[in-house]
Protein backbone atom coordinates (compact mmCIF):
# COMPACT_ATOMS: atom_id res chain seq x y z
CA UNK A 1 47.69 13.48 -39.34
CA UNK A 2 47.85 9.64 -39.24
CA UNK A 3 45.86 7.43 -37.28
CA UNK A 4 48.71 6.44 -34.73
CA UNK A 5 49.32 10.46 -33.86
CA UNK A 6 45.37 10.77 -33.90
CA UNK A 7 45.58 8.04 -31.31
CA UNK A 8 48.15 9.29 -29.11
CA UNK A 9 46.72 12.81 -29.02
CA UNK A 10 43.66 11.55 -27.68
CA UNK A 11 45.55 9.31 -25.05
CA UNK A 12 47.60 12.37 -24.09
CA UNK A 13 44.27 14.79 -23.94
CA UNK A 14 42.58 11.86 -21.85
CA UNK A 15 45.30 11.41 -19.53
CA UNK A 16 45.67 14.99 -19.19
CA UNK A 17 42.13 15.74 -18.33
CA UNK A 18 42.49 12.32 -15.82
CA UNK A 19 45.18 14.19 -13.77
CA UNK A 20 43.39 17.60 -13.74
CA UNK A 21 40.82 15.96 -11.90
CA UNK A 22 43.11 14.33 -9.51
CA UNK A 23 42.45 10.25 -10.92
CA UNK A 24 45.27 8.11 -11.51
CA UNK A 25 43.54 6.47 -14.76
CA UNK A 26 40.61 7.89 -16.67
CA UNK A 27 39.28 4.33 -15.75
CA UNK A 28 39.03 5.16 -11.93
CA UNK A 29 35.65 4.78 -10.50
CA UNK A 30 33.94 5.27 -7.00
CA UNK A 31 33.47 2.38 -5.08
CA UNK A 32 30.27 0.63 -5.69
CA UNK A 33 27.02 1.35 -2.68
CA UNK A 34 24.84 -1.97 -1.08
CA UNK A 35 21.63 -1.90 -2.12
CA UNK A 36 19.30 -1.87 0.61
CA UNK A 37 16.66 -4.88 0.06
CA UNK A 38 15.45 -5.49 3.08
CA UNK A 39 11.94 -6.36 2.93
CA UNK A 40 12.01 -7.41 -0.90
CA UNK A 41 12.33 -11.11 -1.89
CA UNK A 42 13.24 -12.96 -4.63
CA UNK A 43 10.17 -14.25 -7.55
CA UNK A 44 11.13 -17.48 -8.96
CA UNK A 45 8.55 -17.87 -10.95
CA UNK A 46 9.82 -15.51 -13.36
CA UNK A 47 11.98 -16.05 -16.29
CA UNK A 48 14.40 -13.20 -15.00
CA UNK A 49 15.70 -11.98 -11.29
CA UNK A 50 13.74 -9.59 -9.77
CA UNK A 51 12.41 -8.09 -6.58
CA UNK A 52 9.41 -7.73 -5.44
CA UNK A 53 7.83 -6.26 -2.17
CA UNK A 54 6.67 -7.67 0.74
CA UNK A 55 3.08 -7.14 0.62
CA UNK A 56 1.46 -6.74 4.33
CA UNK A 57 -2.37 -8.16 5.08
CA UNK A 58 -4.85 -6.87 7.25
CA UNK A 59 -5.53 -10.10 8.37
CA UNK A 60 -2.12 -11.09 9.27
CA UNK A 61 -2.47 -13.52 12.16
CA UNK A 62 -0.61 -11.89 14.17
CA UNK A 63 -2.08 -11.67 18.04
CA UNK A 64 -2.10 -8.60 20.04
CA UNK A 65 -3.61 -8.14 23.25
CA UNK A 66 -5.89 -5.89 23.49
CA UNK A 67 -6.60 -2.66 26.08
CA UNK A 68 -8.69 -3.20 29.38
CA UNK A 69 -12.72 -2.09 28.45
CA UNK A 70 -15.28 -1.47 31.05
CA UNK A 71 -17.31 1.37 30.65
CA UNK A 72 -18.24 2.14 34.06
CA UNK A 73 -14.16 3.10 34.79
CA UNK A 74 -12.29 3.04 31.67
CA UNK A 75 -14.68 6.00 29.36
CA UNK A 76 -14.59 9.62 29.78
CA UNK A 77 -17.85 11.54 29.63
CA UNK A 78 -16.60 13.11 26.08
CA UNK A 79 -15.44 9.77 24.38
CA UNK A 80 -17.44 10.47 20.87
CA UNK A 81 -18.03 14.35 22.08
CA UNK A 82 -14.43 14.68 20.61
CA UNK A 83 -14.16 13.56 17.38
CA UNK A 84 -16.21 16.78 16.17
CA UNK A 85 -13.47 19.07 17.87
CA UNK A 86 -10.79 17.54 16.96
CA UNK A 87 -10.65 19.16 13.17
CA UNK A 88 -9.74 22.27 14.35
CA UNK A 89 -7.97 21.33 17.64
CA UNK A 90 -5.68 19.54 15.02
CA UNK A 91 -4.72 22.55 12.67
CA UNK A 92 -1.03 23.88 13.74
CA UNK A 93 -0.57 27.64 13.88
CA UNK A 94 0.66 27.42 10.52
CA UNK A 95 -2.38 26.28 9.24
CA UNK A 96 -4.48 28.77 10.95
CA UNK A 97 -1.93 31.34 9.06
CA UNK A 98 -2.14 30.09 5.46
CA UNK A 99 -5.95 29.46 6.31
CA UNK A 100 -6.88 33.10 7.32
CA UNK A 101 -3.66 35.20 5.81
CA UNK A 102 -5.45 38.91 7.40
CA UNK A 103 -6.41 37.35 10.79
CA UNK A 104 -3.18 38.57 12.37
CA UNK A 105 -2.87 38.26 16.29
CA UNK A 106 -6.46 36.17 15.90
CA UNK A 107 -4.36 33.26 14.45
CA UNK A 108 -2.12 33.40 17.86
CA UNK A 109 -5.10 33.78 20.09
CA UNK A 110 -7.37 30.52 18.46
CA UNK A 111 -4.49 28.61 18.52
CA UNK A 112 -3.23 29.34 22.33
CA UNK A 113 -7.20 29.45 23.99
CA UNK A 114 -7.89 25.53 21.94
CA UNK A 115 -4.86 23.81 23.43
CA UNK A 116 -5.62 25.66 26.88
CA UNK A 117 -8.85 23.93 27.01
CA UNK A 118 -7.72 20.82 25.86
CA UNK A 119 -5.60 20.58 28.61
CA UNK A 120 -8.59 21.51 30.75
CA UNK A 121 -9.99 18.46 29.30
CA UNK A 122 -7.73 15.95 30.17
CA UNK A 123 -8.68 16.26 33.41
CA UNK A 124 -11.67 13.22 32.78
CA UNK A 125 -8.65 10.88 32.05
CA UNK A 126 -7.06 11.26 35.22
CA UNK A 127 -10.33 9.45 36.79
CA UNK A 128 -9.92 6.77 34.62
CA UNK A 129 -9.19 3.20 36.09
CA UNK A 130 -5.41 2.94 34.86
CA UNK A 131 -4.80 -0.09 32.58
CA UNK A 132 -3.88 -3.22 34.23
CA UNK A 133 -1.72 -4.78 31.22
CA UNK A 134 0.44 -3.71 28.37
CA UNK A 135 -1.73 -3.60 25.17
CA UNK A 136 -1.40 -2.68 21.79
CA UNK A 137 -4.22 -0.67 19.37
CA UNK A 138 -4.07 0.63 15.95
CA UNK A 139 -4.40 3.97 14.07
CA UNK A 140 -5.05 4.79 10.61
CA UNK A 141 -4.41 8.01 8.67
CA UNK A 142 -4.84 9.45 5.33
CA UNK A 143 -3.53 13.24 4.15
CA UNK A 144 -5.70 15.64 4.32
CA UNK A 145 -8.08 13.32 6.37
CA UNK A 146 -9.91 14.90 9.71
CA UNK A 147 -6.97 17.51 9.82
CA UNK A 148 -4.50 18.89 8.60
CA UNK A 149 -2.38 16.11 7.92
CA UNK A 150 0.86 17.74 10.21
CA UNK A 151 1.40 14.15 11.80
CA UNK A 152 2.72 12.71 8.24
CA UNK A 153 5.38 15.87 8.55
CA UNK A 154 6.55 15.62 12.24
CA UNK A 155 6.98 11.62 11.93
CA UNK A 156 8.87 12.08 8.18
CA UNK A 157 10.81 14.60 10.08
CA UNK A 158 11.40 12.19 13.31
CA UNK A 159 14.22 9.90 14.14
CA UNK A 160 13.58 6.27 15.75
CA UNK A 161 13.52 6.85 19.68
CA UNK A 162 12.43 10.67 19.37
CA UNK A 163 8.99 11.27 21.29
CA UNK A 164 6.97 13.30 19.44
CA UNK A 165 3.12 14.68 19.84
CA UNK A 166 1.43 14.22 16.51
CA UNK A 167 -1.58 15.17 16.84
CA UNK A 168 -3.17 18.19 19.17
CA UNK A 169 -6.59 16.57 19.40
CA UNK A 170 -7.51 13.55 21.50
CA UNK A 171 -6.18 10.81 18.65
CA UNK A 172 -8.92 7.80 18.14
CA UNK A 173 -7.33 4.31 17.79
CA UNK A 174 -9.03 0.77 17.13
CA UNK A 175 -8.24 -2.51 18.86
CA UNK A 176 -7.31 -4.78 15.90
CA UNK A 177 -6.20 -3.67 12.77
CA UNK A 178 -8.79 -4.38 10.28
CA UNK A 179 -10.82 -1.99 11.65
CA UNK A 180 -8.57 0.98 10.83
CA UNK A 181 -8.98 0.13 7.27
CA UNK A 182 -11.51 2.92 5.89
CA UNK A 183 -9.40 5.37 7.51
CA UNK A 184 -5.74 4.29 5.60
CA UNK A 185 -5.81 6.42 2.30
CA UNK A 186 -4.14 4.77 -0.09
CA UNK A 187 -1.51 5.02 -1.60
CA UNK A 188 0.74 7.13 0.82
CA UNK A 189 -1.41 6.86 3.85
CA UNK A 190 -0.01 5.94 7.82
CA UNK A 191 -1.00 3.11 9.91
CA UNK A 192 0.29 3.44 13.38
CA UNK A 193 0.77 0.31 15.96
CA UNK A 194 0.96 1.55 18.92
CA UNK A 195 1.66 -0.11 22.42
CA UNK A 196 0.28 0.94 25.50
CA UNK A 197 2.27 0.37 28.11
CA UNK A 198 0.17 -0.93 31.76
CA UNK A 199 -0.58 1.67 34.07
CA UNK A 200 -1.86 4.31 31.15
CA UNK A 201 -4.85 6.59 31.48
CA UNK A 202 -6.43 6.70 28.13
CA UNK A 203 -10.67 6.04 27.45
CA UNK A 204 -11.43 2.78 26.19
CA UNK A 205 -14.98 1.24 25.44
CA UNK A 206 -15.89 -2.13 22.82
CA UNK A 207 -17.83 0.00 20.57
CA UNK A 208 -17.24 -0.70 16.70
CA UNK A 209 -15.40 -3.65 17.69
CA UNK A 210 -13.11 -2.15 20.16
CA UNK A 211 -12.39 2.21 20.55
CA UNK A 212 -9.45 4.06 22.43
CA UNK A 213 -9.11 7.73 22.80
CA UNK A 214 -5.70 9.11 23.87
CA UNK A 215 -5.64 12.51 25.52
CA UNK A 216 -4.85 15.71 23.54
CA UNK A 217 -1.45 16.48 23.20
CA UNK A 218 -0.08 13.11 23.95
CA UNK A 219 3.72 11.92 23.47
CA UNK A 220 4.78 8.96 21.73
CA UNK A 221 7.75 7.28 21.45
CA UNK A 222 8.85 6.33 17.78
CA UNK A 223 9.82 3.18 17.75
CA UNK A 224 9.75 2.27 14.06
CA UNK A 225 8.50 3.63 10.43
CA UNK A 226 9.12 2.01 7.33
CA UNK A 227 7.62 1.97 3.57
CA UNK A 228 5.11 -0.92 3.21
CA UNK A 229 2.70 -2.14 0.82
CA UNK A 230 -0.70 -3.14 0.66
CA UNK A 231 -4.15 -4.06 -1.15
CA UNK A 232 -7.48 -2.64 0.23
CA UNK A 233 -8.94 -3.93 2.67
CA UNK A 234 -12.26 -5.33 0.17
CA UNK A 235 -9.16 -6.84 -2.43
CA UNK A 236 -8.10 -8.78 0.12
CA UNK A 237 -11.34 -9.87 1.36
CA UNK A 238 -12.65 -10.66 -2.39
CA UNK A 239 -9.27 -12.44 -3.16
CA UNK A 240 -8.66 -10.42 -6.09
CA UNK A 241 -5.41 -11.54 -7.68
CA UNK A 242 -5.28 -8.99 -10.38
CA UNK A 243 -5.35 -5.89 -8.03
CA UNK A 244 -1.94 -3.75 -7.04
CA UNK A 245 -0.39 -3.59 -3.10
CA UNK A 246 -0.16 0.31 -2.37
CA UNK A 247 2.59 2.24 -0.43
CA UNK A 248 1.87 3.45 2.88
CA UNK A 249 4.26 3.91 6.01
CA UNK A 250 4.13 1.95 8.35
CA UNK A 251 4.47 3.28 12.09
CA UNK A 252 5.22 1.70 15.27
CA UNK A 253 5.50 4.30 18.63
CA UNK A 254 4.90 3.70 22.27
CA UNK A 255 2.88 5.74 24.23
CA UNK A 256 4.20 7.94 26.96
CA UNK A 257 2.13 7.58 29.97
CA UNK A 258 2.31 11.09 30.60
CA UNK A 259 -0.96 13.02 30.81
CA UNK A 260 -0.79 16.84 30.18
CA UNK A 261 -3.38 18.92 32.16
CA UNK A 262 -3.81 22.09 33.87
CA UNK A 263 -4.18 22.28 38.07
CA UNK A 264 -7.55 23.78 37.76
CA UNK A 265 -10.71 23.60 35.28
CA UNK A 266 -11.61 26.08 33.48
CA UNK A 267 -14.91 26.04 34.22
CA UNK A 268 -13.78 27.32 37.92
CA UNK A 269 -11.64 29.99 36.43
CA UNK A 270 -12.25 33.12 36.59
CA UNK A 271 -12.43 35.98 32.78
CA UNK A 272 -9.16 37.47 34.43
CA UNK A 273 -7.67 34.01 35.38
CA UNK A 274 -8.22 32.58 31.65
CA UNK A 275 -6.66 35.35 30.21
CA UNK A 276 -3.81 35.53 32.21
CA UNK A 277 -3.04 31.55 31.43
CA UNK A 278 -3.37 33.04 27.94
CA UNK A 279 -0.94 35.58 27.77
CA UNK A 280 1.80 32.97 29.97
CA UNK A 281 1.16 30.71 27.06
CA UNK A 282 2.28 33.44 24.78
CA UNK A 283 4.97 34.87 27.12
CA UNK A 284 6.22 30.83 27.26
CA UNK A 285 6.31 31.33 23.27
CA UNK A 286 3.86 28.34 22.78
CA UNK A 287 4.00 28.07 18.97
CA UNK A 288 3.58 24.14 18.67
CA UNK A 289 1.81 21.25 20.48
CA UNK A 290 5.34 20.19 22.21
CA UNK A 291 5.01 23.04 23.70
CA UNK A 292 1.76 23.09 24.90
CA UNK A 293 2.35 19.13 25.99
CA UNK A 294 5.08 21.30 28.58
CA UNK A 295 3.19 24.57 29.90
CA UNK A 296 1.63 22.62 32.73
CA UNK A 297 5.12 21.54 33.64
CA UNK A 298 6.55 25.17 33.15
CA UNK A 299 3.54 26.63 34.86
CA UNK A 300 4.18 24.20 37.88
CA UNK A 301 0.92 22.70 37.05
């Protein structure tokens, strides 16, 4: 066979195979998608074009005003009592079942009787003086760090203006953002800015440079969450020019005012009462800390 036939056989073959999968020319291609580089910018002191990212600072100039502190009205008796609890009070049921496979109904029962008393304990923020201007505070968080990490999973999971409750514990948060910085595992960790709007309940004293404690089960408002970059917190202190910026999401969420808490303590129950607010939590299918941020609502609390 020559080289012309060899030629058109192919050009037949290709055209046929062109048609069988419905293009008009073998040369048909889809259209071309933006790039997305928000955030990047362009390095001009290389030889070639580039991007590179925007890398954030902690010390970033920007102002924020902080939250009202005066300890006589705005701190609840168990402002550091917390912290301790909050490592288990922050496991979801699903943790509880991968951690203790056998435990069975146990699981249902831990999980149900530690949000019941947290709501019990949100009582002490209803006393609190309510906050006389909008402010904003910050909140740092690395996997695997006090908890079991679930927040990282319900924010990926979460679309901007969803209000979600991250965390079942009583969530600490700092007043500027430097001070989160031991708490941001890098790379992948998740630094929250949150804004409080005026009027909220939550306990706020000036220790290490400035605390707030949000009640358990709190809702939030997403408002924003993005991949940024940064150095550690001593890099950028020591100037050190040589070191990397490391990923970490960036979140930005507005708290919901909303304070979830049962009519009556449970130190004023009664053995019967407790365990019949028990077994309404499990007959109201509480599985999740949405749904325990609702059973006062449901219960007509």
């Amino acid at each position: 066979m020559g080289l012309s036939k060899i030629a058109l056989n192919l050009a037949e073959r290709t055209a046929s195979y062109a048609k069988m999968l419905g293009k008009s020319s073998i040369l048909e291609t889809k259209p071309i998608s933006r790039v997305n580089v928000s955030g990047l910018k362009y390095s001009a002191n290389l030889k070639a074009d580039t991007f590179s990212p925007k890398i954030d600072k902690w010390f970033d100039g920007v102002k924020t005003t902080s939250p009202y502190a005066n300890r006589e009205t705005t701190v609840v008796a168990g402002h550091h009592d917390f912290h301790s609890a909050n490592s288990f009070s922050n496991l979801t049921l699903e943790n509880l079942k991968n951690m203790h496979p056998n435990a069975g109904e146990r699981n249902l029962n831990n999980f149900v009787e530690s949000n019941i008393e947290n709501l019990s304990l949100n009582r002490e923020f209803l006393k609190l003086q309510p906050q006389p201007h909008q402010s904003t505070v910050f909140r740092a968080r690395g996997r695997g760090y006090y908890g079991s990490g679930a927040d990282f999973e319900i924010i990926s999971k979460a679309k901007v203006g969803d209000e979600i409750v991250p965390s079942g514990g009583f969530a600490y948060a700092a007043h500027f953002k430097p001070q989160t910085a031991q708490y941001l595992g890098l790379p992948d960790g998740m630094l929250y800015e949150i804004v409080v709007p005026k009027g909220s309940q939550i306990s706020v004293n000036m220790e290490h440079g400035g605390e707030a404690v949000f009640p358990a089960l709190s809702k939030f408002r997403l408002l924003k969450k993005e991949t940024r970059y940064i150095k550690s917190y001593s890099d950028e202190c020591c100037k050190k020019v040589n070191t990397k910026a490391q990923p970490y999401t960036y979140v930005k969420m507005e708290y919901v005012p909303e304070i979830p808490v049962l009519s009556k303590e449970l130190e004023s129950m009664s053995p019967t009462e407790i365990k019949n607010l028990v077994q309404q939590a499990k007959e109201q299918n509480c599985t999740t800390w949405t749904d325990f941020a609702e059973l006062p609502k449901k219960l007509g609390s």
